[in-house]
C-alpha atoms as a PDB file:
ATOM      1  CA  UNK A   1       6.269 -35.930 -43.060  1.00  0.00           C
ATOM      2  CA  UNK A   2       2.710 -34.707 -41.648  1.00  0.00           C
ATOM      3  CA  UNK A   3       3.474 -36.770 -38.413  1.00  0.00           C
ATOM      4  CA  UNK A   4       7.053 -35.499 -38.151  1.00  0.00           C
ATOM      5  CA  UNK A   5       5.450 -31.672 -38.484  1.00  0.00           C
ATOM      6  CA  UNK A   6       2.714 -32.418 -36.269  1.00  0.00           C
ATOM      7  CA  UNK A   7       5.140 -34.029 -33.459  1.00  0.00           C
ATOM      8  CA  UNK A   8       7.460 -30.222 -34.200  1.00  0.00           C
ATOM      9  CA  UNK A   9       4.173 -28.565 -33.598  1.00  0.00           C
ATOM     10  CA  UNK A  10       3.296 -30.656 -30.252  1.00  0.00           C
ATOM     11  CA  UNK A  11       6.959 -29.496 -29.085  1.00  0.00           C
ATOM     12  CA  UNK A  12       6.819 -25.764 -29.705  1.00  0.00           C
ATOM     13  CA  UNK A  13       3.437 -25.406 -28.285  1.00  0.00           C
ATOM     14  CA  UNK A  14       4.986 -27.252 -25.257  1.00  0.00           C
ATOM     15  CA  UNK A  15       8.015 -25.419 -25.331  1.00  0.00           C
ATOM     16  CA  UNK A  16       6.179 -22.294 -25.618  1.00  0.00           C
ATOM     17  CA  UNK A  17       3.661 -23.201 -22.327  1.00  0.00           C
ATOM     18  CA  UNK A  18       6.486 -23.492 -20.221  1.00  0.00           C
ATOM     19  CA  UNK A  19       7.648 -20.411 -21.219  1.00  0.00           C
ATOM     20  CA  UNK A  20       4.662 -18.953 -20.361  1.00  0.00           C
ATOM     21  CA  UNK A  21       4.704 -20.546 -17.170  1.00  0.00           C
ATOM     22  CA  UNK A  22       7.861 -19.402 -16.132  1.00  0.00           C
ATOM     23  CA  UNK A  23       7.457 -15.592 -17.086  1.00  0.00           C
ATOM     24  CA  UNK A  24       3.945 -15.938 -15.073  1.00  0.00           C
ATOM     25  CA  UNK A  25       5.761 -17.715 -11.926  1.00  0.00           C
ATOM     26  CA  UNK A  26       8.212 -14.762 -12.014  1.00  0.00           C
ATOM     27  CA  UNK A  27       5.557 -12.367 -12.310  1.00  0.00           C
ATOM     28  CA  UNK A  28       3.384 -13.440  -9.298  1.00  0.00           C
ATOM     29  CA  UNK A  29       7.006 -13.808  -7.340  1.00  0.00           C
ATOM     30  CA  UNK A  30       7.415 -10.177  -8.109  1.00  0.00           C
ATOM     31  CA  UNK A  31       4.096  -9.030  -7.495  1.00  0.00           C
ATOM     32  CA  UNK A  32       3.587 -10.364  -4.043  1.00  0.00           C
ATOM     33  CA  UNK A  33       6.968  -9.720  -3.106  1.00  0.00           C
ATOM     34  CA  UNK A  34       6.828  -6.195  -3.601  1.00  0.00           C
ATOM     35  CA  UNK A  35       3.570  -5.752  -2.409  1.00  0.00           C
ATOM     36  CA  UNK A  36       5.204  -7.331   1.065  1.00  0.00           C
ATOM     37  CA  UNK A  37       7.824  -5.251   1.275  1.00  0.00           C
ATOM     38  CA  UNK A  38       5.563  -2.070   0.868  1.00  0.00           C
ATOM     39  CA  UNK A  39       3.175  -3.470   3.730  1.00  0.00           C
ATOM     40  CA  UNK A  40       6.254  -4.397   6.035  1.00  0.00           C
ATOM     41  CA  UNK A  41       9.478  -2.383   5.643  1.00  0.00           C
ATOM     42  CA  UNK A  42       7.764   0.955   4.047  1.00  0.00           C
ATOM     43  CA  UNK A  43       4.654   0.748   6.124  1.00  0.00           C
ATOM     44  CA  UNK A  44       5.643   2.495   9.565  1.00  0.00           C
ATOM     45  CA  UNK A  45       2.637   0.973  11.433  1.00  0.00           C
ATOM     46  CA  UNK A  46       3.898  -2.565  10.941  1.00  0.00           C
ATOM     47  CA  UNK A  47       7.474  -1.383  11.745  1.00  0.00           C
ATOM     48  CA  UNK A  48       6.973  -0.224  15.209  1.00  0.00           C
ATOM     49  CA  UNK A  49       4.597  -2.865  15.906  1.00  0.00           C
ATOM     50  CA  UNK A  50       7.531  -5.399  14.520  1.00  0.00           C
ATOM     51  CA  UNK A  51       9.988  -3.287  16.831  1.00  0.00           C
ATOM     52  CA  UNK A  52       7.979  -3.992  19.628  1.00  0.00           C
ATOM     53  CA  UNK A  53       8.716  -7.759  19.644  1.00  0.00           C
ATOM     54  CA  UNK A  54      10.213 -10.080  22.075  1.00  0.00           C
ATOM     55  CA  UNK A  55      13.338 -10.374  19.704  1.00  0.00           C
ATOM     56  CA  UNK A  56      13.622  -7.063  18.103  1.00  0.00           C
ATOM     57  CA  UNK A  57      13.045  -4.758  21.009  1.00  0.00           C
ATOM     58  CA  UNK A  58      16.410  -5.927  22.455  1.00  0.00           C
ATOM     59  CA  UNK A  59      17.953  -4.694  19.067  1.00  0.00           C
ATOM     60  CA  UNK A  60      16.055  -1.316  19.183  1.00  0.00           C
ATOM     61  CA  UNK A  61      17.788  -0.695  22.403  1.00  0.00           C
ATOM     62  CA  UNK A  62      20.860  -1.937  21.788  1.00  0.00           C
ATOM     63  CA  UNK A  63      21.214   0.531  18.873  1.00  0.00           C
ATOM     64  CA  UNK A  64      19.692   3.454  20.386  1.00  0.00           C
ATOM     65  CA  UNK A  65      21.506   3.164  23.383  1.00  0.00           C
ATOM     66  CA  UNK A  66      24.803   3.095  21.437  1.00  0.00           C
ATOM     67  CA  UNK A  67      23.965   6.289  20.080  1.00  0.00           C
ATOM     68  CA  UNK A  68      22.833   7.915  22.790  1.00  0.00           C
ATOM     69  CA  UNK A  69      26.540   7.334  24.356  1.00  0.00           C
ATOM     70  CA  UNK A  70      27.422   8.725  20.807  1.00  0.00           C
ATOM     71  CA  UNK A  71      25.459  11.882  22.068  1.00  0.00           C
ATOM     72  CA  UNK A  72      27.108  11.403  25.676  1.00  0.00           C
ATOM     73  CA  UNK A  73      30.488  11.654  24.458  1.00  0.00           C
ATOM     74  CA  UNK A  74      29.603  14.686  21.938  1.00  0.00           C
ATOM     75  CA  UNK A  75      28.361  16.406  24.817  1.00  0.00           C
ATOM     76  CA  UNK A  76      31.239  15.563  27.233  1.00  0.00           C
ATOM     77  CA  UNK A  77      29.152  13.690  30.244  1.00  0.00           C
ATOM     78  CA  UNK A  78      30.410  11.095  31.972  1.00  0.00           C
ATOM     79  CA  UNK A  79      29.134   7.382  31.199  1.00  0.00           C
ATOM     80  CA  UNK A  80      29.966   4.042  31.629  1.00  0.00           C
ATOM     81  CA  UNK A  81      31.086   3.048  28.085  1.00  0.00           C
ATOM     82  CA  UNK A  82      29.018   0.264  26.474  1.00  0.00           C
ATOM     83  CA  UNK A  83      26.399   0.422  28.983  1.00  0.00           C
ATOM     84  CA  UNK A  84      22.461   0.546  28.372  1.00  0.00           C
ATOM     85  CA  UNK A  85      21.785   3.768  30.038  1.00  0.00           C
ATOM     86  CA  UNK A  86      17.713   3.785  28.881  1.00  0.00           C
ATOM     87  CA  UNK A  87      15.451   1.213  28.989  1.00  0.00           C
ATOM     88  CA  UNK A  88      13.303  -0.504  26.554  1.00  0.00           C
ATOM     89  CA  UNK A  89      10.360   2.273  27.465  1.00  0.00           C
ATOM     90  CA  UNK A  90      12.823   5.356  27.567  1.00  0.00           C
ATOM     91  CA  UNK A  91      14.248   3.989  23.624  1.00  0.00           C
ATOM     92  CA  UNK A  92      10.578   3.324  22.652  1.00  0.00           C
ATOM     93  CA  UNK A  93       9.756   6.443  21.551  1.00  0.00           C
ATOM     94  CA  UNK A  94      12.564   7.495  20.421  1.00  0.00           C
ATOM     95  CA  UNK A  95      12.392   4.628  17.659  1.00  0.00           C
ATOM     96  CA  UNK A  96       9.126   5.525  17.016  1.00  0.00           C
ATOM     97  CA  UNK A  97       9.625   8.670  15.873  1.00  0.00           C
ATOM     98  CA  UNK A  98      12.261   7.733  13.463  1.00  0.00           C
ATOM     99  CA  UNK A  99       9.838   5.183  12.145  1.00  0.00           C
ATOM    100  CA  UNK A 100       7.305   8.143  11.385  1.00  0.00           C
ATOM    101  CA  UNK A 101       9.960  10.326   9.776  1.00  0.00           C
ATOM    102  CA  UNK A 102      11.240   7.713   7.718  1.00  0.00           C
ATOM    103  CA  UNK A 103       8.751   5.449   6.618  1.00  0.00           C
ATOM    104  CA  UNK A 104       5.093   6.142   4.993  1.00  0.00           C
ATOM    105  CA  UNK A 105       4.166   8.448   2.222  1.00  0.00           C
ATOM    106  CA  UNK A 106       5.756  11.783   2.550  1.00  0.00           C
ATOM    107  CA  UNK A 107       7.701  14.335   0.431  1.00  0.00           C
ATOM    108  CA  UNK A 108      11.415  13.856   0.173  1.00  0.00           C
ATOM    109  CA  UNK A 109      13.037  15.358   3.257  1.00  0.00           C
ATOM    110  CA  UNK A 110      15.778  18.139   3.228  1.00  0.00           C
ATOM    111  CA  UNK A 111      15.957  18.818   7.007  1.00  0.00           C
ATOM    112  CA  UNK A 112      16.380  16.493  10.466  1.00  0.00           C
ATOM    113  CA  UNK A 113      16.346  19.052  12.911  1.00  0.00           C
ATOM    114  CA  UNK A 114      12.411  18.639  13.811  1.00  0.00           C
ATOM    115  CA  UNK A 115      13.570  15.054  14.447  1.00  0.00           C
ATOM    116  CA  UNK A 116      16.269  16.039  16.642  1.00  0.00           C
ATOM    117  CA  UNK A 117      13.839  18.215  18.506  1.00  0.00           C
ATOM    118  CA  UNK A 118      11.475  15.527  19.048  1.00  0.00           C
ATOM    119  CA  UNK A 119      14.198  12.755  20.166  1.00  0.00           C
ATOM    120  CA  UNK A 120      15.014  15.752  22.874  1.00  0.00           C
ATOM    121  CA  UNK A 121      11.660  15.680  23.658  1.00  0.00           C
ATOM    122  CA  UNK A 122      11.797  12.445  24.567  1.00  0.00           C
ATOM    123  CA  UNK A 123      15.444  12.022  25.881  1.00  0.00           C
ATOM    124  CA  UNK A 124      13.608  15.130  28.740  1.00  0.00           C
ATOM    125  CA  UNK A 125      10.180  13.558  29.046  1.00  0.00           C
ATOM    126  CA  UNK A 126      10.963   9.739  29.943  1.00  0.00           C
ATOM    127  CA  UNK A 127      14.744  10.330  31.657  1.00  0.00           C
ATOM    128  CA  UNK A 128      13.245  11.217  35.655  1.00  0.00           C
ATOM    129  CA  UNK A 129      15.068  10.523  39.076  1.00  0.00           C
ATOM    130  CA  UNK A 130      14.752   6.970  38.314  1.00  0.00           C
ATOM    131  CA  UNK A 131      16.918   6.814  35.462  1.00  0.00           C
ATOM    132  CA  UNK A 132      20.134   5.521  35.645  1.00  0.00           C
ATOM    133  CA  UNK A 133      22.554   8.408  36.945  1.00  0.00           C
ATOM    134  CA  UNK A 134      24.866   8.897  33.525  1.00  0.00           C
ATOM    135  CA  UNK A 135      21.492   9.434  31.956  1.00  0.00           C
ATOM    136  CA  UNK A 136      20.282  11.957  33.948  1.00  0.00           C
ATOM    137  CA  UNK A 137      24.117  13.642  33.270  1.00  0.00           C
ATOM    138  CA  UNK A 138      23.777  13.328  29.922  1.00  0.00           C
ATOM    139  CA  UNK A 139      19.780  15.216  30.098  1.00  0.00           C
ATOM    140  CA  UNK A 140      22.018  17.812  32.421  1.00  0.00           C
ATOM    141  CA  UNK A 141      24.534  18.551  30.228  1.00  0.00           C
ATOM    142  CA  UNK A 142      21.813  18.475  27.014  1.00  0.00           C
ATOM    143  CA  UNK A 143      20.038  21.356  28.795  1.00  0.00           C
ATOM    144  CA  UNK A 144      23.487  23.363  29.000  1.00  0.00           C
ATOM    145  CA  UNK A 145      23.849  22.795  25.513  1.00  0.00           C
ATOM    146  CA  UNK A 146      20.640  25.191  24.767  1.00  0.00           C
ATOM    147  CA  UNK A 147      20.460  25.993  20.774  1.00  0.00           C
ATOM    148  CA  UNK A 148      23.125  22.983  20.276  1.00  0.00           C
ATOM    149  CA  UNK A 149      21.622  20.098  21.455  1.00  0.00           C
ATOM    150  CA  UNK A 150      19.615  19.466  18.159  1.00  0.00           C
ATOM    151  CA  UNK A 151      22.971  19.442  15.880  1.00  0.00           C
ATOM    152  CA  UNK A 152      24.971  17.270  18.901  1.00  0.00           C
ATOM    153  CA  UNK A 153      21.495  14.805  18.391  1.00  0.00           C
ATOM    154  CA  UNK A 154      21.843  14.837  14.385  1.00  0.00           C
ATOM    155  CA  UNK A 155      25.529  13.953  14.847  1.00  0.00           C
ATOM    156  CA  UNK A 156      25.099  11.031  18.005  1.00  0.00           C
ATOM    157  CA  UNK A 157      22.023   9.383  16.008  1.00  0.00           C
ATOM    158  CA  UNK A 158      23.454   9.595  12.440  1.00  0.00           C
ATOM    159  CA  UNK A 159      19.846  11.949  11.460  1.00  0.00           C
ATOM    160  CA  UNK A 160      21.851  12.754   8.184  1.00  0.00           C
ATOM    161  CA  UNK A 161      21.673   8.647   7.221  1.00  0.00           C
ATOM    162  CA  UNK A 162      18.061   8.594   8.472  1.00  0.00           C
ATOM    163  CA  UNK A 163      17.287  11.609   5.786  1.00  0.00           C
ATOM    164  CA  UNK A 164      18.681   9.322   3.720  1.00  0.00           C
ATOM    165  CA  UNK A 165      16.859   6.980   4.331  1.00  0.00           C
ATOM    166  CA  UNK A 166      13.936   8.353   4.033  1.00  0.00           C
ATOM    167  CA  UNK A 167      14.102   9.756   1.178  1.00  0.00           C
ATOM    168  CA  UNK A 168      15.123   6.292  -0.577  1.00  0.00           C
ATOM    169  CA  UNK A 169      12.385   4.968   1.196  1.00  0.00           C
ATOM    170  CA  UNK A 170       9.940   7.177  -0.466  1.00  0.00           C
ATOM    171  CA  UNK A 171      11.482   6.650  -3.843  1.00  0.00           C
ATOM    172  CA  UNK A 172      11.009   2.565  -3.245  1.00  0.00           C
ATOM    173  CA  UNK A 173       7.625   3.001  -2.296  1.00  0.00           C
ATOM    174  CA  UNK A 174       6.823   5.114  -5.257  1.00  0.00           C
ATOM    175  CA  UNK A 175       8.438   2.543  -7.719  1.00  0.00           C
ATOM    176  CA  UNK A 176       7.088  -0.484  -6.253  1.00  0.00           C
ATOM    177  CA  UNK A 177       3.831   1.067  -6.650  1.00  0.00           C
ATOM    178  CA  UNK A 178       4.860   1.218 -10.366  1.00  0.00           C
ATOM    179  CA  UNK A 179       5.814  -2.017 -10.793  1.00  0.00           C
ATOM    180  CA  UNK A 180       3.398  -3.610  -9.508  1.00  0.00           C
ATOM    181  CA  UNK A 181       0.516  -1.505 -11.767  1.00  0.00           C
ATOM    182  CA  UNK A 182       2.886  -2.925 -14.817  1.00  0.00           C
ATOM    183  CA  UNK A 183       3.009  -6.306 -13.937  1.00  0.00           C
ATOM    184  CA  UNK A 184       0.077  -6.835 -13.052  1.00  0.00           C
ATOM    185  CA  UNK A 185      -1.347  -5.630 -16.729  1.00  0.00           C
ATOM    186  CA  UNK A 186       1.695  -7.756 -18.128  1.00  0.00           C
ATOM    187  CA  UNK A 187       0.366 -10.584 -15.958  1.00  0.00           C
ATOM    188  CA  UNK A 188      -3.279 -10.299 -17.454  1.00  0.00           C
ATOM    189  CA  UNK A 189      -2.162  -9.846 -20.806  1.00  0.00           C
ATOM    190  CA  UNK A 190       0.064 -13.100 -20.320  1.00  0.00           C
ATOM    191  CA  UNK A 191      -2.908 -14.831 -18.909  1.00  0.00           C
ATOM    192  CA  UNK A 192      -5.160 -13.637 -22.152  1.00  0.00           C
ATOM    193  CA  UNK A 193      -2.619 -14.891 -24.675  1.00  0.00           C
ATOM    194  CA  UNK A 194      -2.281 -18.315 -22.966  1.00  0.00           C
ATOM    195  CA  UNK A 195      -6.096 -18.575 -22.701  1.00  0.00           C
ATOM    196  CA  UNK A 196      -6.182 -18.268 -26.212  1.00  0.00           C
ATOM    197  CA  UNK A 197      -4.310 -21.037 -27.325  1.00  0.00           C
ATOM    198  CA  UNK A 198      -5.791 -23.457 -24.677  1.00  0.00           C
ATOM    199  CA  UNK A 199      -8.918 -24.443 -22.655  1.00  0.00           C
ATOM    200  CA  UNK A 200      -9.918 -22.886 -19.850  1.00  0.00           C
ATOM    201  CA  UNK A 201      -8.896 -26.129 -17.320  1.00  0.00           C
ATOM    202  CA  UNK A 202      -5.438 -26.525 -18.977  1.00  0.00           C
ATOM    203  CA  UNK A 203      -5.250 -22.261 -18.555  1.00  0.00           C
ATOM    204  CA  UNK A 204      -5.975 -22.448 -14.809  1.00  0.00           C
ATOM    205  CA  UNK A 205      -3.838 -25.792 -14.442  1.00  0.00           C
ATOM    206  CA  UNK A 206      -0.969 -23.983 -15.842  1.00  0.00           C
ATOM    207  CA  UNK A 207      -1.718 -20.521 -13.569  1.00  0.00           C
ATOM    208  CA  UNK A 208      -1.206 -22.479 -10.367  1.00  0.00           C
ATOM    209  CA  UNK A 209       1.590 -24.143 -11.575  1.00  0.00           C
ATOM    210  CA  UNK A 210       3.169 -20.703 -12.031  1.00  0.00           C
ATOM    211  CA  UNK A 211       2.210 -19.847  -8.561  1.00  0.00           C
ATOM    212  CA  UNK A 212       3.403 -23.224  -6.640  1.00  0.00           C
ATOM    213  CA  UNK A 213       6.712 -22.252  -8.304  1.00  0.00           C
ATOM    214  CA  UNK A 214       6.487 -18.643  -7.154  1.00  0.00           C
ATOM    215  CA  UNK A 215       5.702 -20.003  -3.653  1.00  0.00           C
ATOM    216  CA  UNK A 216       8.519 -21.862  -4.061  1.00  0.00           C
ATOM    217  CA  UNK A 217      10.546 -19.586  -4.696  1.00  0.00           C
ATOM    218  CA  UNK A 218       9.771 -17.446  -2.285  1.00  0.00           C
ATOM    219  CA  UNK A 219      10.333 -19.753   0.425  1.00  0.00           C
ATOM    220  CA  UNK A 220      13.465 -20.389  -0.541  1.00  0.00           C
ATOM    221  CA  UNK A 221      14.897 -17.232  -1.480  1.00  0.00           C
ATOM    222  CA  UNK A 222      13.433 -16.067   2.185  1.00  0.00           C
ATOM    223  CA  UNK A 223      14.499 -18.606   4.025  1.00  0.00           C
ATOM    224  CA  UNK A 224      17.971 -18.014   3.063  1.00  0.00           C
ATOM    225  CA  UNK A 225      17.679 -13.864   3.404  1.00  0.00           C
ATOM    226  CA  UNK A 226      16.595 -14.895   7.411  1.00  0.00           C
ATOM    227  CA  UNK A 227      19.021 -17.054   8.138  1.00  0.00           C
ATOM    228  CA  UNK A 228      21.955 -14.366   7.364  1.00  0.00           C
ATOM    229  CA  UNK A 229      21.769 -12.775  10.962  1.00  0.00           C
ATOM    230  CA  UNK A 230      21.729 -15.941  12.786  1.00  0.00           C
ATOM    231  CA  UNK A 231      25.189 -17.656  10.514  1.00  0.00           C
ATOM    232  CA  UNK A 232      27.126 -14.624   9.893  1.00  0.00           C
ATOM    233  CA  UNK A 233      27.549 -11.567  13.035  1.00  0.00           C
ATOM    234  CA  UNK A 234      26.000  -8.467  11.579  1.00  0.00           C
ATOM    235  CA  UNK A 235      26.185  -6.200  14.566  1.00  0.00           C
ATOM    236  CA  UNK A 236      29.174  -4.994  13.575  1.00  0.00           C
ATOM    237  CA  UNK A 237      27.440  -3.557  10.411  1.00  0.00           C
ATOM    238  CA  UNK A 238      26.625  -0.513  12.663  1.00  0.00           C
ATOM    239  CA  UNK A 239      22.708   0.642  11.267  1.00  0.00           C
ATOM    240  CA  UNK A 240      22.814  -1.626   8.552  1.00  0.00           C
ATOM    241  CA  UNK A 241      23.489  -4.825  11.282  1.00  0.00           C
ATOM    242  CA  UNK A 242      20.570  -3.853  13.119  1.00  0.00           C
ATOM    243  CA  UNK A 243      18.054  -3.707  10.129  1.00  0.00           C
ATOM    244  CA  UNK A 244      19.265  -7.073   8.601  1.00  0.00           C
ATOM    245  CA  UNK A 245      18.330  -8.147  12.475  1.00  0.00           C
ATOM    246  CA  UNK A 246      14.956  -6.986  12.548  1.00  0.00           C
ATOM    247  CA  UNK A 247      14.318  -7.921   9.046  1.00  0.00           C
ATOM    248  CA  UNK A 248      14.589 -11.421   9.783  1.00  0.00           C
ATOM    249  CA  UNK A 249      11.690 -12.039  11.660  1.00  0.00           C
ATOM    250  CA  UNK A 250      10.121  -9.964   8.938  1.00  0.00           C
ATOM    251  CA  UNK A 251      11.670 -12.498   5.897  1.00  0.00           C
ATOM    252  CA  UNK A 252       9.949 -15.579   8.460  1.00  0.00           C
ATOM    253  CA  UNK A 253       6.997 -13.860   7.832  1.00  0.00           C
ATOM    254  CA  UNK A 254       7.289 -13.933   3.857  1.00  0.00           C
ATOM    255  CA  UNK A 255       8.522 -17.983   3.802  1.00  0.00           C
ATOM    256  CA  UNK A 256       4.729 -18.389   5.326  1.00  0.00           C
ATOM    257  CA  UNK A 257       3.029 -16.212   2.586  1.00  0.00           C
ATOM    258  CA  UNK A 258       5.119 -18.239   0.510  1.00  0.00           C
ATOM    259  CA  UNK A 259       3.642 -21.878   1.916  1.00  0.00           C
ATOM    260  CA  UNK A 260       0.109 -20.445   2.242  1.00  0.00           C
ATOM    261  CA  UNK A 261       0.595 -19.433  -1.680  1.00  0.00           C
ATOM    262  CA  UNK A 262       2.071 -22.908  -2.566  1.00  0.00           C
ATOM    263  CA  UNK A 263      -0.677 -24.773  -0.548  1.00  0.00           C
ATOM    264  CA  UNK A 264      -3.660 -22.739  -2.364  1.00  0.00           C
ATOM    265  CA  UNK A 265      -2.535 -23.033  -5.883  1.00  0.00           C
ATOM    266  CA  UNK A 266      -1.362 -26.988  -5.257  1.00  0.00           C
ATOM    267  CA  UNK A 267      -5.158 -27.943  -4.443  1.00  0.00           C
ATOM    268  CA  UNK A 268      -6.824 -26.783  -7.826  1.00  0.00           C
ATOM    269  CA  UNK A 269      -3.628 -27.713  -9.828  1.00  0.00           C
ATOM    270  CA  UNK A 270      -4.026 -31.243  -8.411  1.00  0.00           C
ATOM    271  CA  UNK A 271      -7.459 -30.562  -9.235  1.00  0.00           C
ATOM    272  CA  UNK A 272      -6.857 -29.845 -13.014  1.00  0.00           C
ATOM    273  CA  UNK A 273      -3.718 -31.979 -13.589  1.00  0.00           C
ATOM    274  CA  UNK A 274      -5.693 -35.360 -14.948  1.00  0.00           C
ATOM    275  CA  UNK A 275      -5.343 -34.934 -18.645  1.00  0.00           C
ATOM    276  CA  UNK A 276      -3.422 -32.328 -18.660  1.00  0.00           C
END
């Protein structure tokens, strides 16, 4: 009867580790996957320095020229439909500034119309006598519009969805900043608990177990998130299509955080594993 309690014991406690070990693999998953997202997509230095790649730039001016044909059409100037009437410099900017209004930390925004000002600003500044000629109607017929333009720019560029936006943008930043203070206590106080019922080799054998998993996972889970604008057509997701496209290179970028985080807990859990 001792040996059958003992063996009951041996289970639990084993039962009970693994346990552990998955609650910490989920935590470190969360952890560094939050703190990604709020250096990547809520960070609006990395986002117009990702916007500024080979691959992405042709989205950034595929979407801004669409709505600046929006804008052509509010306005009433002639343009070939379809066509990319700026160029990658002349959209630059433009993108650029809805980064900084968007992204970052900030109070919640109520009102777009600095924005639209500042996308006039540049629609006047970079459109010269070597633009294409629709642009240079569309620049025309902007002027004409006088006190208008800035609501026919909210309406072309959808700067009432940007608001929005940015103002869940702020709220994810604030609550990932939350979460990650909580788990991170939760994760210590996880990591205190298991150390004491075991030794301090079998503690840090089990940590980097929990953390080849969470690389694992990560890979995975990333992996699949990237590949979604290269099996399914998302352009015709209007802004949405065009942020699943630039988040994929983004997504590439997490798989390798998730290999480098594999690789450097594997090394001391192969370390640790002999009697474990």
């Amino acid at each position: 009867m001792v040996d059958n309690a003992r063996t009951d014991l041996r289970r639990i406690n084993h039962e009970q580790n693994n346990q552990y070990k998955r609650i910490l693999a989920f935590i470190i998953f969360l952890i560094v996957t939050l703190i990604m997202i709020t250096g990547t997509f809520l960070n609006p230095f990395f986002m117009k320095k990702q916007i500024r790649t080979s691959n992405n730039q042709a989205v950034i001016v595929r979407q801004v020229n669409g709505n600046f044909d929006n804008l052509a059409d509010i306005i009433g100037a002639n343009h070939e439909a379809n066509a990319n009437l700026l160029t990658v410099k002349q959209t630059q900017p433009i993108a650029d500034h809805v980064i900084d209004y968007s992204l970052g930390l900030h109070w919640f925004k109520v009102n777009n119309v600095g924005l639209a000002k500042q996308i006039l600003h540049d629609i006047n500044l970079n459109i010269d006598e070597g633009s294409s000629s629709d642009a240079q109607q569309v620049e025309a017929k902007l002027k004409k519009q006088k006190s208008n333009a800035p609501y026919a720019v909210i309406s072309a560029f959808n700067l009432n969805t940007v608001t929005l936006g940015a103002n869940i943008a702020v709220m994810l930043f604030l609550v990932n900043i939350i979460i990650v203070v909580v788990t991170i206590i939760s994760m210590l106080s996880l990591i205190s608990d298991m150390r004491s019922r075991t030794t301090i080799k079998a503690l840090v054998h089990d940590c980097m177990a929990a953390g080849m998993w969470a690389g694992f996972w990560m890979i995975v889970i990333f992996i699949v998130l990237a590949l979604i604008p290269v099996v399914f057509n998302v352009e015709s997701l209007a802004t949405f299509g065009y942020l699943i496209e630039i988040s994929s290179s983004i997504f590439l970028d997490n798989v390798v955080a998730g290999v480098i985080i594999y690789i450097l807990c594997a090394i001391p859990w192969q370390i640790t594993s002999a009697d474990n």
